[in-house]
C-alpha atoms as a PDB file:
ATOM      1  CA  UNK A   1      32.499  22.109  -7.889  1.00  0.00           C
ATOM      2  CA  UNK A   2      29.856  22.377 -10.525  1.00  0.00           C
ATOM      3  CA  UNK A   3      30.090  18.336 -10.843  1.00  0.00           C
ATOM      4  CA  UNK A   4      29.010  18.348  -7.186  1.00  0.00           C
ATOM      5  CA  UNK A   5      25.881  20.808  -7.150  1.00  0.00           C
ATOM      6  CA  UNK A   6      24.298  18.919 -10.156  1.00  0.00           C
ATOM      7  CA  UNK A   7      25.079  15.608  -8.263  1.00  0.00           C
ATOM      8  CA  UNK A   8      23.529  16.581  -5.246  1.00  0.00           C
ATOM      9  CA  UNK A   9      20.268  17.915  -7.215  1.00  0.00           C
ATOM     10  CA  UNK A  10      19.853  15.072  -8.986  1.00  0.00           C
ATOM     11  CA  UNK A  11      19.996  12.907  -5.837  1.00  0.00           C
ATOM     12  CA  UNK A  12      17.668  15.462  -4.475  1.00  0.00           C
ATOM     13  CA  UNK A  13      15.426  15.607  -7.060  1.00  0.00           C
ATOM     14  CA  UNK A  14      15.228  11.612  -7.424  1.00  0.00           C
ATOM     15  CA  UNK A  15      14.872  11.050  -3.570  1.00  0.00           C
ATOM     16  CA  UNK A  16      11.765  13.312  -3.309  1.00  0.00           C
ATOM     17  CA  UNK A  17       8.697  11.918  -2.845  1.00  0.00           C
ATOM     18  CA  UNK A  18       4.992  13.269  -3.336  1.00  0.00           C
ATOM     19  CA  UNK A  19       2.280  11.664  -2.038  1.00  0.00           C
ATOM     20  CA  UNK A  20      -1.466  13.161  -3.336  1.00  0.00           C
ATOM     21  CA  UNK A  21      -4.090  13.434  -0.992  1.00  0.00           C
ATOM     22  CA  UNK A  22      -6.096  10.280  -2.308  1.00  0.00           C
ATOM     23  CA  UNK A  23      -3.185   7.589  -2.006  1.00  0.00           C
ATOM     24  CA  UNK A  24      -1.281   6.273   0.826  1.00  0.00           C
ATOM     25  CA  UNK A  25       3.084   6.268   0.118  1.00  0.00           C
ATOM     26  CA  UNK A  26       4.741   3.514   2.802  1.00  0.00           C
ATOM     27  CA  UNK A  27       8.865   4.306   2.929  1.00  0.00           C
ATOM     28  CA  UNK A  28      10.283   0.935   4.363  1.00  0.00           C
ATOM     29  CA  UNK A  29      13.803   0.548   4.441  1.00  0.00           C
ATOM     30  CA  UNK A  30      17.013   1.783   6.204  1.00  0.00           C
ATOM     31  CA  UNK A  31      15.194   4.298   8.381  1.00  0.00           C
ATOM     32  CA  UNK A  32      11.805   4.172  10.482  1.00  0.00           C
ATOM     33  CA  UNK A  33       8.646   3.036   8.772  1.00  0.00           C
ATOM     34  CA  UNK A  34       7.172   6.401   7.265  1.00  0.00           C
ATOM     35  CA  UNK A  35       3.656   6.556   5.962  1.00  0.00           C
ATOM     36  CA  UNK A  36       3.152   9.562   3.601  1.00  0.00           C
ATOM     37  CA  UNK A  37      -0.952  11.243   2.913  1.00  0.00           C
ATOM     38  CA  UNK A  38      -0.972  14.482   0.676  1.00  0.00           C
ATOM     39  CA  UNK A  39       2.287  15.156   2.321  1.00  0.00           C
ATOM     40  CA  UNK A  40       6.292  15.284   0.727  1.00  0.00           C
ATOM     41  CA  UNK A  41       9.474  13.167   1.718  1.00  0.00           C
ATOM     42  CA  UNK A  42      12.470  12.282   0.807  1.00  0.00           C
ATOM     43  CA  UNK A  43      13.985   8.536   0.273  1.00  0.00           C
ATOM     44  CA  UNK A  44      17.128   6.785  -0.065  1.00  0.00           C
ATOM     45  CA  UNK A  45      17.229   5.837  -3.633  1.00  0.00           C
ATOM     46  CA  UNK A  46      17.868   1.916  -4.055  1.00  0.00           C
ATOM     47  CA  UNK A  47      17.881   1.404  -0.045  1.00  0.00           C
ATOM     48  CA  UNK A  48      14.696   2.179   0.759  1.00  0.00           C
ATOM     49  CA  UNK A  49      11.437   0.846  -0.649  1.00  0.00           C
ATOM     50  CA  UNK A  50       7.815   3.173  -1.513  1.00  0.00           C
ATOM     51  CA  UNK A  51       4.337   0.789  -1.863  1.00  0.00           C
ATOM     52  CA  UNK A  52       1.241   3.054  -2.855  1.00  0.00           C
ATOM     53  CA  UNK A  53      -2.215   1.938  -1.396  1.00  0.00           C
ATOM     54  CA  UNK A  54      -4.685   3.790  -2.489  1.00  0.00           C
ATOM     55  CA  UNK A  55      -7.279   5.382  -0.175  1.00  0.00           C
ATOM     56  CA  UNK A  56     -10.539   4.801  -2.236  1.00  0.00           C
ATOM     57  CA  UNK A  57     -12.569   2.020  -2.736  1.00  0.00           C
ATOM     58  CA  UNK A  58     -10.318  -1.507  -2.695  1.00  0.00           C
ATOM     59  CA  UNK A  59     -11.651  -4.761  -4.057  1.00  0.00           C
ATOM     60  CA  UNK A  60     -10.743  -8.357  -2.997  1.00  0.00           C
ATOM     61  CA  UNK A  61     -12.259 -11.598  -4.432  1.00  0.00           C
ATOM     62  CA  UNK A  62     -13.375 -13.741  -1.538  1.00  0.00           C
ATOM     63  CA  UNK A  63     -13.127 -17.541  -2.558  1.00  0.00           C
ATOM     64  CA  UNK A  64     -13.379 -20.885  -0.524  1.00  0.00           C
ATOM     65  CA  UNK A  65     -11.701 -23.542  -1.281  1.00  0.00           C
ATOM     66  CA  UNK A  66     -13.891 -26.093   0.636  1.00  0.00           C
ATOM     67  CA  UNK A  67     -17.572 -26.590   0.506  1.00  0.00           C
ATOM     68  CA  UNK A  68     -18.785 -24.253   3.475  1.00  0.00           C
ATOM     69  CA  UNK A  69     -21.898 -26.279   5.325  1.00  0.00           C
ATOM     70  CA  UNK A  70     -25.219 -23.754   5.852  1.00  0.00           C
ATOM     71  CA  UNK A  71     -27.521 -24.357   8.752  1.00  0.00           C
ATOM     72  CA  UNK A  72     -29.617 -27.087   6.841  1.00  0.00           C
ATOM     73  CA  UNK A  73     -25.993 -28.815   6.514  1.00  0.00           C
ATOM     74  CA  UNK A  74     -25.943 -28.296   2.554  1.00  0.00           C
ATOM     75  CA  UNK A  75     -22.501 -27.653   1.762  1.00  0.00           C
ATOM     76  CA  UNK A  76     -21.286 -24.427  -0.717  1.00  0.00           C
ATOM     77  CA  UNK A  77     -18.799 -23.416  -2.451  1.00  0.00           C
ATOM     78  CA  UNK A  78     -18.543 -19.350  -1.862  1.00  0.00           C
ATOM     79  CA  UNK A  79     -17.267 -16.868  -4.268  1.00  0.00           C
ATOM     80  CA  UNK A  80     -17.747 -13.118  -3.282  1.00  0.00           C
ATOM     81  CA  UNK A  81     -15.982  -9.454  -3.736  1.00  0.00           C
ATOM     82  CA  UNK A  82     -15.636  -7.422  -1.120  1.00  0.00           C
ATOM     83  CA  UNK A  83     -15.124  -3.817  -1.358  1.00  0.00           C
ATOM     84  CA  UNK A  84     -13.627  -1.351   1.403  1.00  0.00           C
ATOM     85  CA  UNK A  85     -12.477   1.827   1.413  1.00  0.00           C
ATOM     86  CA  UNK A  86      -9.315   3.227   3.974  1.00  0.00           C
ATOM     87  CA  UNK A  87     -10.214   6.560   5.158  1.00  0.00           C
ATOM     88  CA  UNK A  88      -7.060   6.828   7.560  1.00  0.00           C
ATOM     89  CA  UNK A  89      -4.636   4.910   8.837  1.00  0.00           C
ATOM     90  CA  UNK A  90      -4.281   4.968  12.211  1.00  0.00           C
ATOM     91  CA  UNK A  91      -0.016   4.604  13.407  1.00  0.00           C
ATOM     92  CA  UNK A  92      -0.875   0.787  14.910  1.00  0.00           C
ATOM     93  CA  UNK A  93      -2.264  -0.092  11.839  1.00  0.00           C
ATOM     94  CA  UNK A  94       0.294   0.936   9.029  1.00  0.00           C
ATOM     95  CA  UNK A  95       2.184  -2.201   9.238  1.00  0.00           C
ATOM     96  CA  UNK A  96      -0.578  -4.437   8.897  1.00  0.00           C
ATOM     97  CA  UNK A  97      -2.409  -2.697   6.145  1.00  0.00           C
ATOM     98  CA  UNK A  98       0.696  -2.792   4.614  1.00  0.00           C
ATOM     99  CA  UNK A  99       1.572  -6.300   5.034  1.00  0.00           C
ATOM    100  CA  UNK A 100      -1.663  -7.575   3.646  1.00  0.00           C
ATOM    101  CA  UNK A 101      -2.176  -5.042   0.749  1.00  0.00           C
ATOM    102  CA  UNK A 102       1.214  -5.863  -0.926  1.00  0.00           C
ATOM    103  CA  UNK A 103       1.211  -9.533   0.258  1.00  0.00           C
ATOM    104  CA  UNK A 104      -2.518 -10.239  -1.435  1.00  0.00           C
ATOM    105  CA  UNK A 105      -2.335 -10.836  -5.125  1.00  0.00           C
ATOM    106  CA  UNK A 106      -6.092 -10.942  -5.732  1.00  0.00           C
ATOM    107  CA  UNK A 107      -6.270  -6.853  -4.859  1.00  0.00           C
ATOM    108  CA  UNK A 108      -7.985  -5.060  -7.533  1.00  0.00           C
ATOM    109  CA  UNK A 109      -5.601  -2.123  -7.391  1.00  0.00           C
ATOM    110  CA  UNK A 110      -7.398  -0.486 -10.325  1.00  0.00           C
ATOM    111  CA  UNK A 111      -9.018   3.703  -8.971  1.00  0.00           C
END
């Protein structure tokens, strides 16, 4: 019986999930997609899957890989960062913020 209590607290105490009020936790997985701001959960351990976007400023380098022609038809090459904060996610949006955060390598995901 005691075997069983410290099992379930450690399953407890590993599925539980914090999220501070500054980052963004996305639980994919078995269940519904959850999105988690300043707020607690629990996950399945193994089964289901927590990303972290942060909600402060987020760079991405911007790079053509063609010349880009200006309106006196000379042709550039353009290399640029672009920086954007996420104040909230709206619940049509999750998925594709999401999507392209974890799916773009060139993220800066340095606070």
């Amino acid at each position: 019986m005691a075997v069983l209590i410290i099992v379930l607290v450690l399953f407890f105490g590993i599925s539980y999930v914090k999220a501070p009020p500054d980052t963004a936790f996305i639980i994919t997985g078995l269940r519904k997609q959850m999105t988690l701001i300043g707020k607690t959960g629990f996950r399945i351990p193994r089964l289901e899957r927590v990303d972290k976007i942060p909600l402060n400023l987020i760079q991405v380098d911007i790079k053509t890989a063609s010349a880009v022609p200006t309106k006196e038809f000379i042709n550039i090459f353009v290399d640029g960062v672009l920086a954007r904060v996420i104040r909230e996610i709206n619940e049509s949006d999750r998925l594709n913020v999401w999507e392209k955060y974890v799916n773009n390598e060139s993220v800066d995901r340095k606070k």
